[in-house]
Protein backbone atom coordinates (compact mmCIF):
# COMPACT_ATOMS: atom_id res chain seq x y z
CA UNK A 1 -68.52 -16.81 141.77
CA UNK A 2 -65.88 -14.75 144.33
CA UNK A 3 -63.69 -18.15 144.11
CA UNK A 4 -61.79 -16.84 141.13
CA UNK A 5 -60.85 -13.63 143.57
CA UNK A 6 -58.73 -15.56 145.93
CA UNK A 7 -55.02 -16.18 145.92
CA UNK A 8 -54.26 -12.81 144.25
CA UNK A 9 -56.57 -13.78 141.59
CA UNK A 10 -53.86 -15.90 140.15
CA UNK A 11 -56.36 -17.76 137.81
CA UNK A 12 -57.95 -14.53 136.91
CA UNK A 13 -54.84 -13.23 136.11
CA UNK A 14 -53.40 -16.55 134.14
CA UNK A 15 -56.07 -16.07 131.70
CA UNK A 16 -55.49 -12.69 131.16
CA UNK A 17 -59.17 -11.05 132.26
CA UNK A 18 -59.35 -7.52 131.71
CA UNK A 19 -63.29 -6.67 132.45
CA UNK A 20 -65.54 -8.48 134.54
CA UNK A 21 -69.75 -8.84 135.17
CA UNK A 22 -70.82 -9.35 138.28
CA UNK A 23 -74.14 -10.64 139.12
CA UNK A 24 -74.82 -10.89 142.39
CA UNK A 25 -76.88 -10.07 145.36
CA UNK A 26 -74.06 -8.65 147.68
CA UNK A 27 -72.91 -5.73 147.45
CA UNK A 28 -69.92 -4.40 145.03
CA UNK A 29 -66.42 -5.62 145.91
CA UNK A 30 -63.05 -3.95 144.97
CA UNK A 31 -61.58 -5.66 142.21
CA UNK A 32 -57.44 -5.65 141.25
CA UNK A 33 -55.71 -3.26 139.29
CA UNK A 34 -55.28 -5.22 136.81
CA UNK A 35 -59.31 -5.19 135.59
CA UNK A 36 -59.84 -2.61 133.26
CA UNK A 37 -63.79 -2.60 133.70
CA UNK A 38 -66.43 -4.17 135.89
CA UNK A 39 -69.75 -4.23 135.65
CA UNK A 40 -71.70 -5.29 138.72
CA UNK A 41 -75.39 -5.81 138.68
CA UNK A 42 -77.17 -6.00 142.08
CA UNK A 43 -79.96 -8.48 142.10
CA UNK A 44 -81.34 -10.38 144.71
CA UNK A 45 -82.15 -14.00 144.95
CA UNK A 46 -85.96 -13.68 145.27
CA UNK A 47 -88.57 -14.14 142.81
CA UNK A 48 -88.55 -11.31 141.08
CA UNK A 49 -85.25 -11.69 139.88
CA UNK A 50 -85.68 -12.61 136.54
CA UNK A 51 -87.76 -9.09 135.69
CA UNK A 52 -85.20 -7.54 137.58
CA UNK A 53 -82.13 -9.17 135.90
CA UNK A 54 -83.68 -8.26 132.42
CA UNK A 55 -83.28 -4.70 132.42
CA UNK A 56 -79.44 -5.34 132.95
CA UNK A 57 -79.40 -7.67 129.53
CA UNK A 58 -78.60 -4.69 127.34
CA UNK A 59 -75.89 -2.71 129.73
CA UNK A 60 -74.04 -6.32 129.55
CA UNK A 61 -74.46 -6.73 126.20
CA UNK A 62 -72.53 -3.47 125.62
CA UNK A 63 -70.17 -4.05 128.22
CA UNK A 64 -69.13 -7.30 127.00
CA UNK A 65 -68.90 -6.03 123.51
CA UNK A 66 -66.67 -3.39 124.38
CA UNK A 67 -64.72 -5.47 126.02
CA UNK A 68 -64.02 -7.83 123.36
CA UNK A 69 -63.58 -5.16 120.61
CA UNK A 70 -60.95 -3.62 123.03
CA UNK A 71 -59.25 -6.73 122.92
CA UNK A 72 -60.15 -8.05 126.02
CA UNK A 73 -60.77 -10.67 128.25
CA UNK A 74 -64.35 -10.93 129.75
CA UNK A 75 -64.91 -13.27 133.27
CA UNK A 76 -68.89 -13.41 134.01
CA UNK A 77 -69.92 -14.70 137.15
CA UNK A 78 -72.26 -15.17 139.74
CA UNK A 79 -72.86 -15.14 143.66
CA UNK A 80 -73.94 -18.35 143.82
C-alpha cells in the first residue's frame, strides 16, 4: 500500500511512476510532484465492498489506459 510513499518515494520514483490508483478506505493523501495523475477510490473494508468497488472498474480502466498510451508508468495499490 502507502509503503511505496516513504523515503521520498525513492522506489516510486526509481521506476519511473507517473499515475497512480488508489484503493483504499482512508481518505485521499497528497501525492509528489512528480505523479502526473491519481486516481483514488474510497471504499471501505466491509462487506459490501465488492458492489461498491465495481462501479470504480470502468473509471480505472480508463485511467490506466490513459496512462499507458501517454507513455506512462501506472503503480496500483491498496490500503491493506
Amino acid at each position: 500500500g502507502w509503503a511505496a510513499l516513504l523515503n521520498d518515494c525513492v522506489a516510486l520514483r526509481a521506476r519511473g511512476v507517473t499515475h497512480v490508483v488508489s484503493i483504499i478506505s482512508a481518505e485521499r493523501r497528497r501525492l509528489p510532484d512528480f505523479v502526473q495523475g491519481h486516481y483514488h477510490a474510497h471504499v471501505d473494508d466491509r462487506e459490501a465492498a465488492a458492489a461498491e468497488m465495481a462501479r470504480h472498474f470502468e473509471p480505472i480502466s480508463a485511467f490506466a489506459l490513459r496512462a499507458l498510451e501517454a507513455g506512462g508508468t501506472l503503480y496500483v495499490h491498496c490500503g491493506a
